[in-house]
PDB file of N, CA and C in Angstrom:
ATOM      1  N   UNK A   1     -47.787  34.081 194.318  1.00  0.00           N
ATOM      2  CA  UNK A   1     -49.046  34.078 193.593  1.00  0.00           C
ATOM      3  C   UNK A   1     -49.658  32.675 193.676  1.00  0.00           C
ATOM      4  N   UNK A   2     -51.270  32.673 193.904  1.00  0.00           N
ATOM      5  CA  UNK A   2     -51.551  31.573 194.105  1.00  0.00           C
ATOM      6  C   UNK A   2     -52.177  31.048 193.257  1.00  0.00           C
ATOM      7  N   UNK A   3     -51.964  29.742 192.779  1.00  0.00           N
ATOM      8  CA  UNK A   3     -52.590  29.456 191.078  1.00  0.00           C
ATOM      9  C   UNK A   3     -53.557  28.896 191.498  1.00  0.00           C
ATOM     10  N   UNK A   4     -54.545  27.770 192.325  1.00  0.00           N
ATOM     11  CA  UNK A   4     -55.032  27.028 192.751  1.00  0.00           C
ATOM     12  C   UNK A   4     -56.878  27.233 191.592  1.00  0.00           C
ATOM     13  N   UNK A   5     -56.826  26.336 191.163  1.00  0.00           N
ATOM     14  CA  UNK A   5     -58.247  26.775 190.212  1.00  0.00           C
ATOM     15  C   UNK A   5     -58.901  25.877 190.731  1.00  0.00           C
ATOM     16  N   UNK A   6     -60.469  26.183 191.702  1.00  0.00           N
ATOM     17  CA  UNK A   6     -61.287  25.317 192.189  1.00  0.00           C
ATOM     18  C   UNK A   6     -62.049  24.319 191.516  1.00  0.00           C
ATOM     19  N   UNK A   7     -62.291  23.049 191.930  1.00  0.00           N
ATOM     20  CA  UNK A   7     -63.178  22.431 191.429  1.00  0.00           C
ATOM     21  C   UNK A   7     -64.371  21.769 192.497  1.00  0.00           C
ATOM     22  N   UNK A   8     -65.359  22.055 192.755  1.00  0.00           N
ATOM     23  CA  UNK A   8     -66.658  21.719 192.980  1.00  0.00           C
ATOM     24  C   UNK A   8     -66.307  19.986 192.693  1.00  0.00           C
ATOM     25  N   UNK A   9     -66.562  19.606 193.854  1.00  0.00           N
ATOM     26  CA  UNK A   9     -66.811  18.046 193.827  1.00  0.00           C
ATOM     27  C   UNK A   9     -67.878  17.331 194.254  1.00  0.00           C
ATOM     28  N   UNK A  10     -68.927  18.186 195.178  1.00  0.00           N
ATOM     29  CA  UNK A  10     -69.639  17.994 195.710  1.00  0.00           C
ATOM     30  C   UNK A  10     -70.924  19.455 196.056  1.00  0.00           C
ATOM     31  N   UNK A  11     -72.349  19.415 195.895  1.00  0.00           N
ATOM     32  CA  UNK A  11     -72.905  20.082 196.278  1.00  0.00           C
ATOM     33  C   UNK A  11     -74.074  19.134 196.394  1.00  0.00           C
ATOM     34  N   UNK A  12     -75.069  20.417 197.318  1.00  0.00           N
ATOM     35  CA  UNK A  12     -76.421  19.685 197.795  1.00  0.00           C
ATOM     36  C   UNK A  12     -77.291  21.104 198.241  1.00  0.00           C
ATOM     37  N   UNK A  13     -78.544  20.572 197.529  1.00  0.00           N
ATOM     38  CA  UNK A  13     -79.576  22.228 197.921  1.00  0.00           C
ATOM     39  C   UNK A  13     -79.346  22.278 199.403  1.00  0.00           C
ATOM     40  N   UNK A  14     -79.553  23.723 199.974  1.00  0.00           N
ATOM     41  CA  UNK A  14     -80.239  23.693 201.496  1.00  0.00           C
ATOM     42  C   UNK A  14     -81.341  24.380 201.506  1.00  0.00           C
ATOM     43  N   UNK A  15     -81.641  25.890 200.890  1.00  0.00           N
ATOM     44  CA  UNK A  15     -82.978  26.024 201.107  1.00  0.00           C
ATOM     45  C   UNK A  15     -83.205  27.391 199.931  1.00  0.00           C
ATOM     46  N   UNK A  16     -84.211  27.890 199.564  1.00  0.00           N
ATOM     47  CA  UNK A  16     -84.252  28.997 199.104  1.00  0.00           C
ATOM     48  C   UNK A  16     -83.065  28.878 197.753  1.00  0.00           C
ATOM     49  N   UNK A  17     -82.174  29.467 197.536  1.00  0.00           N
ATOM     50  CA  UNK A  17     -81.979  29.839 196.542  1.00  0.00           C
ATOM     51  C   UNK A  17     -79.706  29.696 196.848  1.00  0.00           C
ATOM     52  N   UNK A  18     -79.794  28.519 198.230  1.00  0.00           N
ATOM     53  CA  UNK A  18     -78.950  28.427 198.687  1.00  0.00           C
ATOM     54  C   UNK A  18     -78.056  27.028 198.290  1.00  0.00           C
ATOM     55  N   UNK A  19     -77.276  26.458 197.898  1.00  0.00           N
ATOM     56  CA  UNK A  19     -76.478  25.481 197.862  1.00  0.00           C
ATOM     57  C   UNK A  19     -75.009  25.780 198.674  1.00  0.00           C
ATOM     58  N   UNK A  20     -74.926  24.587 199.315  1.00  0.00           N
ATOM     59  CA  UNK A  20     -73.539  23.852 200.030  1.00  0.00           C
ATOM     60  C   UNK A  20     -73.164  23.503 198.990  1.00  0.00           C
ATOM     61  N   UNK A  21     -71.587  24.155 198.738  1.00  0.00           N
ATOM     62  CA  UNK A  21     -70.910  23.544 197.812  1.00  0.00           C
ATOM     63  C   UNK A  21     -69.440  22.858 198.439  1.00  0.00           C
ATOM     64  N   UNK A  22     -68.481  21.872 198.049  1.00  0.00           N
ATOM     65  CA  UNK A  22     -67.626  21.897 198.464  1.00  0.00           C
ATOM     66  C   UNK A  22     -66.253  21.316 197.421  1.00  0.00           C
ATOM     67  N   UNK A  23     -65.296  21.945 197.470  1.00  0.00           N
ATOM     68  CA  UNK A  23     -64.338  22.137 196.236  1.00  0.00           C
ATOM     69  C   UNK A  23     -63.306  20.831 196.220  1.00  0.00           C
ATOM     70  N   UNK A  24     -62.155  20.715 195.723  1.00  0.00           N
ATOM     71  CA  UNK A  24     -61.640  19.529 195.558  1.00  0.00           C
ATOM     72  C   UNK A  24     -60.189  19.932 196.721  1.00  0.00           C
ATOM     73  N   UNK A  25     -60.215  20.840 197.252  1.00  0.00           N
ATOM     74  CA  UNK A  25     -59.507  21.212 198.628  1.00  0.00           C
ATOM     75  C   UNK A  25     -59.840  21.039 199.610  1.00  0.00           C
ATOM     76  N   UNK A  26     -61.076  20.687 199.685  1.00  0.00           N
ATOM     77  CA  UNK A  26     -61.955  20.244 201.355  1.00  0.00           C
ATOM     78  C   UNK A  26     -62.429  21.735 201.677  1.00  0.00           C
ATOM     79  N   UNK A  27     -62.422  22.911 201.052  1.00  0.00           N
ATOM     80  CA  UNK A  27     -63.120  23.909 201.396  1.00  0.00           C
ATOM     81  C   UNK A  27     -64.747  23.812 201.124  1.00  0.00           C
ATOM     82  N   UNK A  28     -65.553  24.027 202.091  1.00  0.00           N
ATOM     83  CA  UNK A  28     -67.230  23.668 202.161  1.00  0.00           C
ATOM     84  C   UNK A  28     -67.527  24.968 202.288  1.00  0.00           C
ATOM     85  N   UNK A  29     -68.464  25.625 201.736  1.00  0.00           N
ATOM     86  CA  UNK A  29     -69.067  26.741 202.009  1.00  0.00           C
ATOM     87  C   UNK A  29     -70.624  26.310 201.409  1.00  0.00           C
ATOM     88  N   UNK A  30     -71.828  27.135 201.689  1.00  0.00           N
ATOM     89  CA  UNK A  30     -72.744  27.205 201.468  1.00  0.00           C
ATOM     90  C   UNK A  30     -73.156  28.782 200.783  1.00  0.00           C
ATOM     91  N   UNK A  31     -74.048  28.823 199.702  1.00  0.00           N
ATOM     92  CA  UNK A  31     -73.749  29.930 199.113  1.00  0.00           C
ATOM     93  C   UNK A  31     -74.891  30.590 198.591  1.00  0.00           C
ATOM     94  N   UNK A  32     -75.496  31.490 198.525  1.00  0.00           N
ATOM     95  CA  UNK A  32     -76.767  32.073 198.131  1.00  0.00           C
ATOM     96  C   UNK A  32     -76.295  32.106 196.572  1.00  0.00           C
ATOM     97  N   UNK A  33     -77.156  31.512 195.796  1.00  0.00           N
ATOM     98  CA  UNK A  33     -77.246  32.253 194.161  1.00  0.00           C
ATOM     99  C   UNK A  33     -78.009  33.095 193.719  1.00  0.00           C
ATOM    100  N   UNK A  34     -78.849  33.744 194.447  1.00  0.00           N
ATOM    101  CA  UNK A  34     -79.846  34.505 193.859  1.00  0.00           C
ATOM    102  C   UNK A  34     -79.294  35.579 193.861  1.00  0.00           C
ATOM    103  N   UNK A  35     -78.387  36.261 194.282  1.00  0.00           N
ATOM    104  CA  UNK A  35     -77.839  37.436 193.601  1.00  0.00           C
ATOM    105  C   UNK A  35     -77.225  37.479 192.074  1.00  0.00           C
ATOM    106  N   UNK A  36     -77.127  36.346 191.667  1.00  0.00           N
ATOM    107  CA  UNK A  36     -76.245  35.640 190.040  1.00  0.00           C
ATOM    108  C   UNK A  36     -78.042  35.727 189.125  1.00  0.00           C
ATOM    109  N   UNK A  37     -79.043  35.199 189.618  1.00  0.00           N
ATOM    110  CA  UNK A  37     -80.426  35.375 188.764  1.00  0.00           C
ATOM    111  C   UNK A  37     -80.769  36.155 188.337  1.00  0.00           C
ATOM    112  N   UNK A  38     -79.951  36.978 187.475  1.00  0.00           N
ATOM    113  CA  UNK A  38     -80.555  37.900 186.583  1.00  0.00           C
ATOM    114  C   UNK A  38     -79.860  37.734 185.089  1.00  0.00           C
ATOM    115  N   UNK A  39     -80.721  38.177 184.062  1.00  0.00           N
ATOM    116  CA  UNK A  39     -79.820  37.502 182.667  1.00  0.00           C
ATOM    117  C   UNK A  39     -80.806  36.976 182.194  1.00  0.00           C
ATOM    118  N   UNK A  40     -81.104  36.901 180.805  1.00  0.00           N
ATOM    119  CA  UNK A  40     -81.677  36.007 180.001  1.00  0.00           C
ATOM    120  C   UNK A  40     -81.334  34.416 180.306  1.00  0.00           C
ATOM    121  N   UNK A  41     -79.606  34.050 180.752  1.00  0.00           N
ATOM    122  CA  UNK A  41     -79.227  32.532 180.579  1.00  0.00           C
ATOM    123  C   UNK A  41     -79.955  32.179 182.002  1.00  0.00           C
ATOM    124  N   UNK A  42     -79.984  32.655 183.213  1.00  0.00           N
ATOM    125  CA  UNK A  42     -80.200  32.258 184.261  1.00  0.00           C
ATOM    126  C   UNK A  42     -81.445  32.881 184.794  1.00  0.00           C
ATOM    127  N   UNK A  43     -82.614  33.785 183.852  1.00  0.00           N
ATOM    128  CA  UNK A  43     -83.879  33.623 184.202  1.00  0.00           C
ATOM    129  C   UNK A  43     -84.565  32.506 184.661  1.00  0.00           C
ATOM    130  N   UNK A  44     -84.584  31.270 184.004  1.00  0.00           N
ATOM    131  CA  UNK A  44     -85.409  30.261 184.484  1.00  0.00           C
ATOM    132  C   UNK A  44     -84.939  29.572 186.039  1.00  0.00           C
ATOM    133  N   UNK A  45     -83.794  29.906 186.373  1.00  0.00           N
ATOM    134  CA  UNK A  45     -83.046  29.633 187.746  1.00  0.00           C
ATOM    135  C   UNK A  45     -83.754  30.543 188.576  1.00  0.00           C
ATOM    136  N   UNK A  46     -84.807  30.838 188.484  1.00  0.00           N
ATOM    137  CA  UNK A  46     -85.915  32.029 189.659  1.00  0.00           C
ATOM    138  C   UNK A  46     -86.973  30.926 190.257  1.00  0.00           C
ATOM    139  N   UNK A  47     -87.308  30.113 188.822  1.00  0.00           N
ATOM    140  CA  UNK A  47     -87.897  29.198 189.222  1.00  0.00           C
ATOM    141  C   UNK A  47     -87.166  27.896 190.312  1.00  0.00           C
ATOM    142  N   UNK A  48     -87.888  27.874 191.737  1.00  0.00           N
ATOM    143  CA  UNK A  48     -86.845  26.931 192.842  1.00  0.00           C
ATOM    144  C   UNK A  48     -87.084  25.623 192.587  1.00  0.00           C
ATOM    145  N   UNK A  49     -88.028  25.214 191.617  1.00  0.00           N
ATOM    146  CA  UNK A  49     -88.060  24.122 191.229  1.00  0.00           C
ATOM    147  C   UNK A  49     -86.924  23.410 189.734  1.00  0.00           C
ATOM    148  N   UNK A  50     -86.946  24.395 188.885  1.00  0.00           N
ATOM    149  CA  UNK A  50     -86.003  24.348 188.263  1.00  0.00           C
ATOM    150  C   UNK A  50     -84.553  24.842 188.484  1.00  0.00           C
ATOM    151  N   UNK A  51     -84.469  25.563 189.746  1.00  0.00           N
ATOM    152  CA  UNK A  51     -83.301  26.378 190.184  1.00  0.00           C
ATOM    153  C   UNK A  51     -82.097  24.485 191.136  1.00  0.00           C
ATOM    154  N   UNK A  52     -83.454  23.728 191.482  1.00  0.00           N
ATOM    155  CA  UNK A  52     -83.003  22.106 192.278  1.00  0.00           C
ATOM    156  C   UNK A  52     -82.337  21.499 191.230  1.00  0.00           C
ATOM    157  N   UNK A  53     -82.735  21.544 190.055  1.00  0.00           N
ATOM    158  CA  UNK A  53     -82.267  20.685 188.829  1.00  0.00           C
ATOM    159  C   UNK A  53     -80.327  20.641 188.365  1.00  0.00           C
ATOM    160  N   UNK A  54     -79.886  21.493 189.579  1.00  0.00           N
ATOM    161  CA  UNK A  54     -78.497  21.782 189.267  1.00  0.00           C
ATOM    162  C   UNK A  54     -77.608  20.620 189.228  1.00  0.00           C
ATOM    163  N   UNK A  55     -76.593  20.533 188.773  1.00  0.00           N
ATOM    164  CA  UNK A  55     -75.684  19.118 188.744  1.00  0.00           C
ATOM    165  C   UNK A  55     -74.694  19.767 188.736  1.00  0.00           C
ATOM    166  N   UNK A  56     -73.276  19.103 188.853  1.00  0.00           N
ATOM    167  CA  UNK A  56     -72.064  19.214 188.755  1.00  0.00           C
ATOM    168  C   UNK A  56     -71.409  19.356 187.272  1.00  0.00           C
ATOM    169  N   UNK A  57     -70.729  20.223 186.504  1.00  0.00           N
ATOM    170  CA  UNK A  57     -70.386  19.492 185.260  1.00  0.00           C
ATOM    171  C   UNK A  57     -69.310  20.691 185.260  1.00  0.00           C
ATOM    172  N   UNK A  58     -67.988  19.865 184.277  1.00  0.00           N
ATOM    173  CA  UNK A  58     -67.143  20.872 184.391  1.00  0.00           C
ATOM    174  C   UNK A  58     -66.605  21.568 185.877  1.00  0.00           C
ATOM    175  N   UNK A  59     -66.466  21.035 186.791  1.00  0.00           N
ATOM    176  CA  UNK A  59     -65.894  21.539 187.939  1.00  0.00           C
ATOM    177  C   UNK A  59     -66.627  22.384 188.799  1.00  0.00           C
ATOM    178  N   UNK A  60     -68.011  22.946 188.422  1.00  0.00           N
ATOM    179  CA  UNK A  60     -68.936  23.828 188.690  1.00  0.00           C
ATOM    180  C   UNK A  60     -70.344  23.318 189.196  1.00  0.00           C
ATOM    181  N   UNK A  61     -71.052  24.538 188.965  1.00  0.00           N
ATOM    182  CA  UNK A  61     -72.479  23.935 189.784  1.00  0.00           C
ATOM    183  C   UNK A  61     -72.941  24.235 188.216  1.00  0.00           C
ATOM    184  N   UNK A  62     -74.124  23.596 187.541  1.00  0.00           N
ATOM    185  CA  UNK A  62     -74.436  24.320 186.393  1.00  0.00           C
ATOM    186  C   UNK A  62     -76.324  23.513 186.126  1.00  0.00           C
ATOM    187  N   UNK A  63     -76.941  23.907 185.098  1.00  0.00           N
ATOM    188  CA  UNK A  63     -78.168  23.320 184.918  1.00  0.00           C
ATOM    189  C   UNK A  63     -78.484  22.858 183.391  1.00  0.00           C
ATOM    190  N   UNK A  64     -79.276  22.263 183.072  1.00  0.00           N
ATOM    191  CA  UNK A  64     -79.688  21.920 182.177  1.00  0.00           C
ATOM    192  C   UNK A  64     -79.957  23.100 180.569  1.00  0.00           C
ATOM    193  N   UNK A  65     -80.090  24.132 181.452  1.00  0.00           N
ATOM    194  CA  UNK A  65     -80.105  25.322 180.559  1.00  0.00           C
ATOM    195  C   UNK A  65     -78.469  25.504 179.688  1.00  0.00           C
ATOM    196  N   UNK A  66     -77.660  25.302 180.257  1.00  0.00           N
ATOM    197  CA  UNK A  66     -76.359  25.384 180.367  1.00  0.00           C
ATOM    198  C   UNK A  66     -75.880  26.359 180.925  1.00  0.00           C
ATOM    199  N   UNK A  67     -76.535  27.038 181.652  1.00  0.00           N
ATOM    200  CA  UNK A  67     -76.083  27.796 182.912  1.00  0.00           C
ATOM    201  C   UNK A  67     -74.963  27.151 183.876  1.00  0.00           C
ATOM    202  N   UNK A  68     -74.048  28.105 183.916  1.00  0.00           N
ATOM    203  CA  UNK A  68     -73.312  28.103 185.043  1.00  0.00           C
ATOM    204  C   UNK A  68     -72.355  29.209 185.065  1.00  0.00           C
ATOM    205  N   UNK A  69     -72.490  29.027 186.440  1.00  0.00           N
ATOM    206  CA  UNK A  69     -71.112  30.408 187.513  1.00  0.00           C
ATOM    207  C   UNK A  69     -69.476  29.560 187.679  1.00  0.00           C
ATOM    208  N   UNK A  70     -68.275  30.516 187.139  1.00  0.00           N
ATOM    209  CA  UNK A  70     -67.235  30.156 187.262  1.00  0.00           C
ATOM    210  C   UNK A  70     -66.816  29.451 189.003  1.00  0.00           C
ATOM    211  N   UNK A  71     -66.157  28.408 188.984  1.00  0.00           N
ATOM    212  CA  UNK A  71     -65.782  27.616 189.885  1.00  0.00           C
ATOM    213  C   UNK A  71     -64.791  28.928 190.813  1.00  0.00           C
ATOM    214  N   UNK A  72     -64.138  29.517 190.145  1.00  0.00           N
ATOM    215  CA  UNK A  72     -63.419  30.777 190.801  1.00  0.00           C
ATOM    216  C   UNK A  72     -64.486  31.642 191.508  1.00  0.00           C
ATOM    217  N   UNK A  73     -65.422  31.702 191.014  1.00  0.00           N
ATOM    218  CA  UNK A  73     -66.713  32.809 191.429  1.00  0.00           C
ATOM    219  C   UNK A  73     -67.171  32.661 193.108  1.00  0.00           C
ATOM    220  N   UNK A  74     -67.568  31.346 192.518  1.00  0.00           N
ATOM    221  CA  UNK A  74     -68.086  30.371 193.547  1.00  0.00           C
ATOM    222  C   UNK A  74     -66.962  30.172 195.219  1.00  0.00           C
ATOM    223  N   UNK A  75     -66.015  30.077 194.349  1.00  0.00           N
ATOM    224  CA  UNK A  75     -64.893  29.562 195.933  1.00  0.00           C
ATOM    225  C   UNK A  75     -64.693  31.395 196.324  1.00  0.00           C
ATOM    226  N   UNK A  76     -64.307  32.197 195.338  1.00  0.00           N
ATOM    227  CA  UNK A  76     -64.276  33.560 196.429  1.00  0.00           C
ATOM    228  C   UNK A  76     -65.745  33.821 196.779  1.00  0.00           C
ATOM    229  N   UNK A  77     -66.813  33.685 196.571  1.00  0.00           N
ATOM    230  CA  UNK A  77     -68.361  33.573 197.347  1.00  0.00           C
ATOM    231  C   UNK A  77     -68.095  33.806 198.748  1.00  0.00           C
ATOM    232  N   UNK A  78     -68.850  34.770 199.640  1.00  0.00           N
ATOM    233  CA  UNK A  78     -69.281  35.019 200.454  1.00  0.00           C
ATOM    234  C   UNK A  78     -69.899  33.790 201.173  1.00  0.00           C
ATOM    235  N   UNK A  79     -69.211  32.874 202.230  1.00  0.00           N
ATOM    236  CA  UNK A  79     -70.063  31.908 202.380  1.00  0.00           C
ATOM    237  C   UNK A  79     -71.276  32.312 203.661  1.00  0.00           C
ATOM    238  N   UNK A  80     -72.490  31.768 203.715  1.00  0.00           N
ATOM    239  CA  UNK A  80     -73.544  31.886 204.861  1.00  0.00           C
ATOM    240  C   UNK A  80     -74.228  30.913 205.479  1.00  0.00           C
ATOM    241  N   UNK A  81     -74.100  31.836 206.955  1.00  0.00           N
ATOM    242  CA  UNK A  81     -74.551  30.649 208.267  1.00  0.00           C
ATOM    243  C   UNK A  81     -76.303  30.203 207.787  1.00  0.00           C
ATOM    244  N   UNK A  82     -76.376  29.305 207.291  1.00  0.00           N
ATOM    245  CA  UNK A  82     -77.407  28.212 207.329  1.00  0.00           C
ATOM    246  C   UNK A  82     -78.180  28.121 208.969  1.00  0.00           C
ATOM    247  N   UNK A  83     -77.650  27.421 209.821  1.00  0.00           N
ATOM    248  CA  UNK A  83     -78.149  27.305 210.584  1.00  0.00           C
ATOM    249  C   UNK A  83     -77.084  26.947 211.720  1.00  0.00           C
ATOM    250  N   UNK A  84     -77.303  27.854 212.814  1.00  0.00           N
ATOM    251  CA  UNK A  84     -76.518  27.635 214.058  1.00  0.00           C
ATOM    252  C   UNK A  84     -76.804  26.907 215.041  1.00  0.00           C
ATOM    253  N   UNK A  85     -76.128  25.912 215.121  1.00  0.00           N
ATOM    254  CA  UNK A  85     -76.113  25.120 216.876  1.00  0.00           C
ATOM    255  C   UNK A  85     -75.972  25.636 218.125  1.00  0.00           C
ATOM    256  N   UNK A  86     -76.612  25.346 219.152  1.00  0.00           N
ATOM    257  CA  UNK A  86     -76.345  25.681 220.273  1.00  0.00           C
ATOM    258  C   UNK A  86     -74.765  25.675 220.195  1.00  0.00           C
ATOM    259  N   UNK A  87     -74.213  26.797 221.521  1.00  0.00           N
ATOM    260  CA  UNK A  87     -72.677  26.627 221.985  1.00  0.00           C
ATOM    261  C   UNK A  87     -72.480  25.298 222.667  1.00  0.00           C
ATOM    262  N   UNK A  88     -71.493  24.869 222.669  1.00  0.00           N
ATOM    263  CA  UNK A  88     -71.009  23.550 223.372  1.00  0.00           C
ATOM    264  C   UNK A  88     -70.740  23.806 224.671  1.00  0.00           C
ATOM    265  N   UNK A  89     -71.653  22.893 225.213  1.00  0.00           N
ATOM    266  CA  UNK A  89     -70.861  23.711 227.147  1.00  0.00           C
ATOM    267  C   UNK A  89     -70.060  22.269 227.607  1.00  0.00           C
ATOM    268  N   UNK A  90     -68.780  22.403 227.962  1.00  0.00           N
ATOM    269  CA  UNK A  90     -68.609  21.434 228.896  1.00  0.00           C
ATOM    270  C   UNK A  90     -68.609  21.146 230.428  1.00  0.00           C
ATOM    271  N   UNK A  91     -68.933  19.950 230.871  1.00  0.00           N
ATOM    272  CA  UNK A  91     -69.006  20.136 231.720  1.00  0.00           C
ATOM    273  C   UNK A  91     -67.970  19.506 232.516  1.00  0.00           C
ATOM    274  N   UNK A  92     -67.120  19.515 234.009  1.00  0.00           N
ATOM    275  CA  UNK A  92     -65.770  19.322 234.234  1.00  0.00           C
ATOM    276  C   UNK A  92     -66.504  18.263 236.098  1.00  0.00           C
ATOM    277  N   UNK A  93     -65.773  17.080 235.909  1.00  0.00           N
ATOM    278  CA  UNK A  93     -66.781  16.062 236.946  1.00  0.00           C
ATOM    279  C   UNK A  93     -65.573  16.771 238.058  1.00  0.00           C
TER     280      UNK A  93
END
């Protein structure tokens, strides 16, 4: 059984309704929240201007409202491709 309880050490917006988060294991994922925006506590998180206002507190992502999603929530999260790079070609002299 695995006890491991995440902690968020680091996040940063990317776009829409998306934050890169990354835990105190070196696991990085990037994560849509707008499926979590519904609720009286996390209505005003619709707004993307107030949805930016997020900070770290307690091991989590959370806002000024005192909104926030469990750090467990977050690390089993579905993570999503942001944006893809070309394939790497090498080339052999």
């Amino acid at each position: 059984m695995d006890n491991y309880l995440p902690v968020v050490v680091y996040a940063v917006y990317k776009k829409d309704y998306i934050i890169e988060v990354e835990f105190d294991n070196g696991v990085r994922k990037a994560i849509d929240f707008e499926p979590w925006l519904s609720g009286q506590v996390f209505e005003p998180l619709k707004d993307k201007a107030y949805f930016k206002r997020f900070f770290i507190e307690g091991g989590t992502v959370a806002w000024p409202n005192e909104a926030d999603i469990a750090p467990e929530t977050l690390y089993e999260a579905q993570s999503i491709l942001i944006e893809q790079s070309a394939p790497l070609v090498l080339a052999v002299a």
